[in-house]
N, C-alpha and C. Protein backbone atom coordinates (compact mmCIF):
# COMPACT_ATOMS: atom_id res chain seq x y z
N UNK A 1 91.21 -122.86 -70.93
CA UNK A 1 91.83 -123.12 -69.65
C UNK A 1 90.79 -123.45 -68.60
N UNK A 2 89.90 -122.54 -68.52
CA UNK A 2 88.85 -122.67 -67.16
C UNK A 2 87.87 -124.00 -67.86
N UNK A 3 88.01 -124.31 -68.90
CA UNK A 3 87.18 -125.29 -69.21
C UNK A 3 87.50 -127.15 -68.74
N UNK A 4 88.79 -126.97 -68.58
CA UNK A 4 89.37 -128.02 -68.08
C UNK A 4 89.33 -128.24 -66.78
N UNK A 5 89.99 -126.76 -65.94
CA UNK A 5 89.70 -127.38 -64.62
C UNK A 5 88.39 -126.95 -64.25
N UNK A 6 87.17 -126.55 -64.96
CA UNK A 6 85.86 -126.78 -64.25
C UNK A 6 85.08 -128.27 -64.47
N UNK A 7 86.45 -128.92 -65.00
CA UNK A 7 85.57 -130.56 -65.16
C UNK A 7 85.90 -130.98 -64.23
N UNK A 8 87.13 -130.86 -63.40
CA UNK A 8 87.74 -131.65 -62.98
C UNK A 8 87.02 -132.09 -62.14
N UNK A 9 87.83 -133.69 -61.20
CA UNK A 9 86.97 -133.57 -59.85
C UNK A 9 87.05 -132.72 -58.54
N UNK A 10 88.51 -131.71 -58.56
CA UNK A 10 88.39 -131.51 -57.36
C UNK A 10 87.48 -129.48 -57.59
N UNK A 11 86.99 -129.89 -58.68
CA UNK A 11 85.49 -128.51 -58.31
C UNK A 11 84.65 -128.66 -57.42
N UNK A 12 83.85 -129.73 -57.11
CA UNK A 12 83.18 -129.92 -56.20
C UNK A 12 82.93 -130.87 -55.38
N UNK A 13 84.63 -131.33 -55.17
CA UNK A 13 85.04 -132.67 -53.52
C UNK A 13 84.85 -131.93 -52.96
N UNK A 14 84.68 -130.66 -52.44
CA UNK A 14 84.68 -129.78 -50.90
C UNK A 14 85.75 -130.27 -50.23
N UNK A 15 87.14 -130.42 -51.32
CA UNK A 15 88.43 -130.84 -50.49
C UNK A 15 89.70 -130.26 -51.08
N UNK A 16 89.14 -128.69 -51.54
CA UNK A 16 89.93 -128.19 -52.35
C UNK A 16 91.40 -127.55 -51.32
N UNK A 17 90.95 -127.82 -50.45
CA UNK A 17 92.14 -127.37 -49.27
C UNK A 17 93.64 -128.32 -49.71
N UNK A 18 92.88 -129.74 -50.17
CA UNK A 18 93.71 -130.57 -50.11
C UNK A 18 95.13 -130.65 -51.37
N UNK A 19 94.87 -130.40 -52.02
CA UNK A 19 95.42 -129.35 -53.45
C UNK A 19 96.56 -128.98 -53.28
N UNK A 20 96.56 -127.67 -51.76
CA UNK A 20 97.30 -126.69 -52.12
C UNK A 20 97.90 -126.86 -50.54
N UNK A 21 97.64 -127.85 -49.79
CA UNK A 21 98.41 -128.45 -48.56
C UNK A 21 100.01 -128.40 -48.69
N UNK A 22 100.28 -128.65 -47.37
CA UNK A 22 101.79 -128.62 -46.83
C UNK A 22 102.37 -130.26 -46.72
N UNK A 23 101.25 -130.86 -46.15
CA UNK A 23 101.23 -132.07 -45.18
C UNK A 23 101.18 -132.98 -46.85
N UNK A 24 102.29 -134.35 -46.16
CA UNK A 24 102.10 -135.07 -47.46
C UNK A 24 100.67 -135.99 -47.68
N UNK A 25 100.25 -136.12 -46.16
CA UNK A 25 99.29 -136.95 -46.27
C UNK A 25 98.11 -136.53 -46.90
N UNK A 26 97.91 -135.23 -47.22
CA UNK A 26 97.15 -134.41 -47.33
C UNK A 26 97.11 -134.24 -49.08
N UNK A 27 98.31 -134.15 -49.02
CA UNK A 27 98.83 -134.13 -50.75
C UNK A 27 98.67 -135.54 -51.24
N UNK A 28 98.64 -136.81 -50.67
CA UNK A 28 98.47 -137.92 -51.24
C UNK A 28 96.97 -138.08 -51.44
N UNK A 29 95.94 -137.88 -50.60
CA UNK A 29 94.45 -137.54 -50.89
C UNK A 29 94.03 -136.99 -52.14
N UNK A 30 94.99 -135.72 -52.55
CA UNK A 30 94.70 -134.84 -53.57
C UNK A 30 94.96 -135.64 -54.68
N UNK A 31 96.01 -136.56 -54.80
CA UNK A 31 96.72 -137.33 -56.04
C UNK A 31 95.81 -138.11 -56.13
N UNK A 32 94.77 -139.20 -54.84
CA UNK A 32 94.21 -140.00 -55.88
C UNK A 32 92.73 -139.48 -55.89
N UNK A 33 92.44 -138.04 -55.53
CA UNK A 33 91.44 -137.90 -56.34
C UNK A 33 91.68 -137.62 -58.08
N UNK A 34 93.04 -137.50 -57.88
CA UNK A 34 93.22 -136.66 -59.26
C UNK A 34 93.25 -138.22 -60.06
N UNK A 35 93.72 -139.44 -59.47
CA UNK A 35 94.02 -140.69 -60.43
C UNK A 35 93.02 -140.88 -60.88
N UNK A 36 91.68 -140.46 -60.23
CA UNK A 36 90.46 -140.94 -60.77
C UNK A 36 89.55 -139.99 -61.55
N UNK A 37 89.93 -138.98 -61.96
CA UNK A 37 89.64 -137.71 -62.88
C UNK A 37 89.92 -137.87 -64.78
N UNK A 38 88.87 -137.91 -65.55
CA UNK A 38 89.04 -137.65 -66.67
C UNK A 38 89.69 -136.42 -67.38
N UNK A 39 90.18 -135.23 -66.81
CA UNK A 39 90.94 -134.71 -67.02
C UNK A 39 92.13 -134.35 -66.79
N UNK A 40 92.94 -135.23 -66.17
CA UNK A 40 94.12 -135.62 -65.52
C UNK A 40 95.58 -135.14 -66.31
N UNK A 41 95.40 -135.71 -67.37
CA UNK A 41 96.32 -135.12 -68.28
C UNK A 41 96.52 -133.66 -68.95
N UNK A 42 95.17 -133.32 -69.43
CA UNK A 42 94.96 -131.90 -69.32
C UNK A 42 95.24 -131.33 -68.69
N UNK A 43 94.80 -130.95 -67.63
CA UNK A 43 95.18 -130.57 -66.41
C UNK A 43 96.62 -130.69 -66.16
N UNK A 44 97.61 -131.51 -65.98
CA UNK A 44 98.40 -131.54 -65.72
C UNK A 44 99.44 -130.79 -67.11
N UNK A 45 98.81 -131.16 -68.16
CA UNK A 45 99.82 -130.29 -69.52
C UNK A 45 99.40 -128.76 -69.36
N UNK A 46 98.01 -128.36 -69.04
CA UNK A 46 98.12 -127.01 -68.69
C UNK A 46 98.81 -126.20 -67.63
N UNK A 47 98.81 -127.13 -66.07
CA UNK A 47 100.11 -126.61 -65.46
C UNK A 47 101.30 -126.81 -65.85
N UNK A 48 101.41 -127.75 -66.68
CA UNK A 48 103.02 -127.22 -66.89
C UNK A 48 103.23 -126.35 -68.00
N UNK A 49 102.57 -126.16 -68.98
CA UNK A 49 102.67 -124.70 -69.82
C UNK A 49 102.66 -123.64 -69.18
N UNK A 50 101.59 -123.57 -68.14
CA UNK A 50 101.32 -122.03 -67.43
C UNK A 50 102.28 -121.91 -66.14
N UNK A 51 103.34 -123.00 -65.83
CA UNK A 51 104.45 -122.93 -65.11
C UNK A 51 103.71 -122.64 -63.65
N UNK A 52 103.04 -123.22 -62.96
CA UNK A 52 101.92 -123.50 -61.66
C UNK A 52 103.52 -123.46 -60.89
N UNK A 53 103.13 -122.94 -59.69
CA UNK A 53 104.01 -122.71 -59.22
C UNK A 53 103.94 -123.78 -57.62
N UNK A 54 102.48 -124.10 -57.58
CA UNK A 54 102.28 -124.83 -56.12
C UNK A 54 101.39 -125.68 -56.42
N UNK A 55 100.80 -126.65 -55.82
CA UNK A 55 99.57 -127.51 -55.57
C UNK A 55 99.55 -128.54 -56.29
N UNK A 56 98.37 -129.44 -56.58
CA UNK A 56 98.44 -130.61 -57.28
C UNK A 56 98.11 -130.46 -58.28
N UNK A 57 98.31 -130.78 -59.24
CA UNK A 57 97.73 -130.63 -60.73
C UNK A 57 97.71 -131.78 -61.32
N UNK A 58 96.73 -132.29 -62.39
CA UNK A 58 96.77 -133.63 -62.98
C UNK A 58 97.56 -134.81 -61.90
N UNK A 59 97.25 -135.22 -60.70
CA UNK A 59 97.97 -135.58 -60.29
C UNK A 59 99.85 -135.40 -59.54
N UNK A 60 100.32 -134.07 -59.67
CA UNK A 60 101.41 -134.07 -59.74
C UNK A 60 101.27 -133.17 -58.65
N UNK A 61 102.75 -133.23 -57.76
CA UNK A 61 102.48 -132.22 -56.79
C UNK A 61 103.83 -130.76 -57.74
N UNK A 62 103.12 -130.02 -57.18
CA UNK A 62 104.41 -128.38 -57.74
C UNK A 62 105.04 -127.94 -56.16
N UNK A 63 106.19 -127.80 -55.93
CA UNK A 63 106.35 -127.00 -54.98
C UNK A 63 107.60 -126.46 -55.95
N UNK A 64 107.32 -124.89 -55.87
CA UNK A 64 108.19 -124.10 -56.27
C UNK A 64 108.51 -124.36 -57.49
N UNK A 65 107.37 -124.39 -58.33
CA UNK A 65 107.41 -124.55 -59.77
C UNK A 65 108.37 -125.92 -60.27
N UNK A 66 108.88 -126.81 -59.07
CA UNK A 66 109.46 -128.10 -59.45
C UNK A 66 107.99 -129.24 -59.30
N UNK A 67 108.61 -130.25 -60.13
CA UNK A 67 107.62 -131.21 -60.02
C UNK A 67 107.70 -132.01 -59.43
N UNK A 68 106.99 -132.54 -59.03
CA UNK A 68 107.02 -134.29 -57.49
C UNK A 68 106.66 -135.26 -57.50
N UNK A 69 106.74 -136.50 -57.85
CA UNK A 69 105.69 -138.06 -57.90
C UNK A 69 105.33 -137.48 -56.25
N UNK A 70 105.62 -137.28 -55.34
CA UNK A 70 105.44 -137.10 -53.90
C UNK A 70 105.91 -136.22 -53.09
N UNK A 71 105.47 -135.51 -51.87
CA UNK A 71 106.10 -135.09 -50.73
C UNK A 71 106.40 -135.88 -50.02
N UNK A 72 107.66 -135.86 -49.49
CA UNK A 72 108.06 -136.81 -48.26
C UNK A 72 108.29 -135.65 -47.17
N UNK A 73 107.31 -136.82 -46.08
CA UNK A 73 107.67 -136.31 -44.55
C UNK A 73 108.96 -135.47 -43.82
N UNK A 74 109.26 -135.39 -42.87
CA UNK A 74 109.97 -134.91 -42.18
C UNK A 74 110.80 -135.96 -42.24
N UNK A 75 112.20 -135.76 -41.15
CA UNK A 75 112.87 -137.15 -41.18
C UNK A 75 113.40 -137.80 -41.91
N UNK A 76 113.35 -139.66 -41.31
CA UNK A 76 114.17 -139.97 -42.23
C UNK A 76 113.12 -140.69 -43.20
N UNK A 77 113.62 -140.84 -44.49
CA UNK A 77 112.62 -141.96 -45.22
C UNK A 77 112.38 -143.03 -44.44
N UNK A 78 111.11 -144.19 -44.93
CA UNK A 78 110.65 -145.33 -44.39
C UNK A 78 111.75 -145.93 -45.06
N UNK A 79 112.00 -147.24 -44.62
CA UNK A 79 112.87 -148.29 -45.63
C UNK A 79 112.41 -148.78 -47.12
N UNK A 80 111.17 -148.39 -46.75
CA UNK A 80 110.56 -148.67 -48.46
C UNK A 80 110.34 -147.65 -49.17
N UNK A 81 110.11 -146.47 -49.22
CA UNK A 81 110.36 -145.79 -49.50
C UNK A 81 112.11 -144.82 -49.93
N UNK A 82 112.67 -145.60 -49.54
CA UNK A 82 114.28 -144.75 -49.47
C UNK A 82 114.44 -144.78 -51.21
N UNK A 83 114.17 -145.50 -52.05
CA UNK A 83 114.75 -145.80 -53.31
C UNK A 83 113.49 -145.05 -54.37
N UNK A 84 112.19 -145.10 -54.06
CA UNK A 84 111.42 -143.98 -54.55
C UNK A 84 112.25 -142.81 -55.25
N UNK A 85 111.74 -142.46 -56.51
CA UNK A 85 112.07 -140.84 -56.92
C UNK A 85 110.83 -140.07 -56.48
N UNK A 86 111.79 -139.01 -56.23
CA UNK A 86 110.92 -137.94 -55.70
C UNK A 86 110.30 -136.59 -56.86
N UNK A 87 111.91 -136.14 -57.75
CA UNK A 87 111.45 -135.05 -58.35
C UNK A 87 111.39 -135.98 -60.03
N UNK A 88 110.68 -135.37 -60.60
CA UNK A 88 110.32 -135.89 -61.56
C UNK A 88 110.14 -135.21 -63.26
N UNK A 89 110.68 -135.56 -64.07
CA UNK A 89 110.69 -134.55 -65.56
C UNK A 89 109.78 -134.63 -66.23
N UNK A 90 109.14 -133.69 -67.29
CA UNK A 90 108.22 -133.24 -67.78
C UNK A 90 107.28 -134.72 -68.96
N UNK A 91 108.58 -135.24 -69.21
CA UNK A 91 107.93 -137.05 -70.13
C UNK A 91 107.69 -137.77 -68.62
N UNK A 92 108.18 -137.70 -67.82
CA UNK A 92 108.43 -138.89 -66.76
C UNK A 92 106.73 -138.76 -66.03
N UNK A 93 106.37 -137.62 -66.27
CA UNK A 93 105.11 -137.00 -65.14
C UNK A 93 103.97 -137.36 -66.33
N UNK A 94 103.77 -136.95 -67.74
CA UNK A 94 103.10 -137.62 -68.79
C UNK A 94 103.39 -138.82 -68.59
N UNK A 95 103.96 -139.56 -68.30
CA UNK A 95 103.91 -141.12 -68.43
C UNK A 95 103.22 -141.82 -67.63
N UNK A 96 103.76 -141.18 -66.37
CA UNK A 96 102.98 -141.43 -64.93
C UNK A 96 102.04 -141.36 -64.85
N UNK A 97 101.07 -140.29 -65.50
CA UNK A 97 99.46 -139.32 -65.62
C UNK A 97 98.92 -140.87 -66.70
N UNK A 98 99.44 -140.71 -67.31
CA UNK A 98 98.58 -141.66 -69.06
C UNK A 98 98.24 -143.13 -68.21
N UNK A 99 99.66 -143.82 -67.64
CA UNK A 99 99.52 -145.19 -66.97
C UNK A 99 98.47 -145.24 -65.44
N UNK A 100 98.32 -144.34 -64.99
CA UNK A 100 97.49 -144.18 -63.90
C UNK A 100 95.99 -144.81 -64.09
């Protein structure tokens, strides 16, 4: 387990705040450090075995042990955004991770 996420990149971005944020903008930072991480998938199959309950993992956001392509803002959606999925299933988030 600790062998995976001590590869990752966000061990030593000094942006580990960004991870475990509220703010989506904040959470979108975290995703593409994660797009550009060789352990992406790992990472992301180990949070979902160990059922992570918050933050980004392999790319994915957790809030409340659900999974997320994204957080959306307050409000209303953008117009381009309105048709986006938001929550996302356990093949759908592997698919997403592999094509990245």
């Amino acid at each position: 387990m600790d062998q995976i996420y001590d590869r990752g990149r966000c061990v030593d971005s000094g942006k580990n705040h960004l991870f475990f944020s509220e703010r989506p903008d904040e959470l979108a930072a975290a995703q593409a450090l994660c797009m550009e991480c060789e352990v992406r998938l790992a990472c992301l199959e180990l949070a979902l075995d160990e059922g992570q309950e918050w933050g980004v993992w392999g790319g994915v956001i957790f809030i409340d042990g659900r999974s997320f392509y994204r957080k959306r803002g307050r409000g209303r959606p953008r117009r381009n955004d309105q048709n986006l999925p938001l929550e996302a299933s356990r093949d759908d988030l592997r698919e997403l991770v592999k094509s990245a």
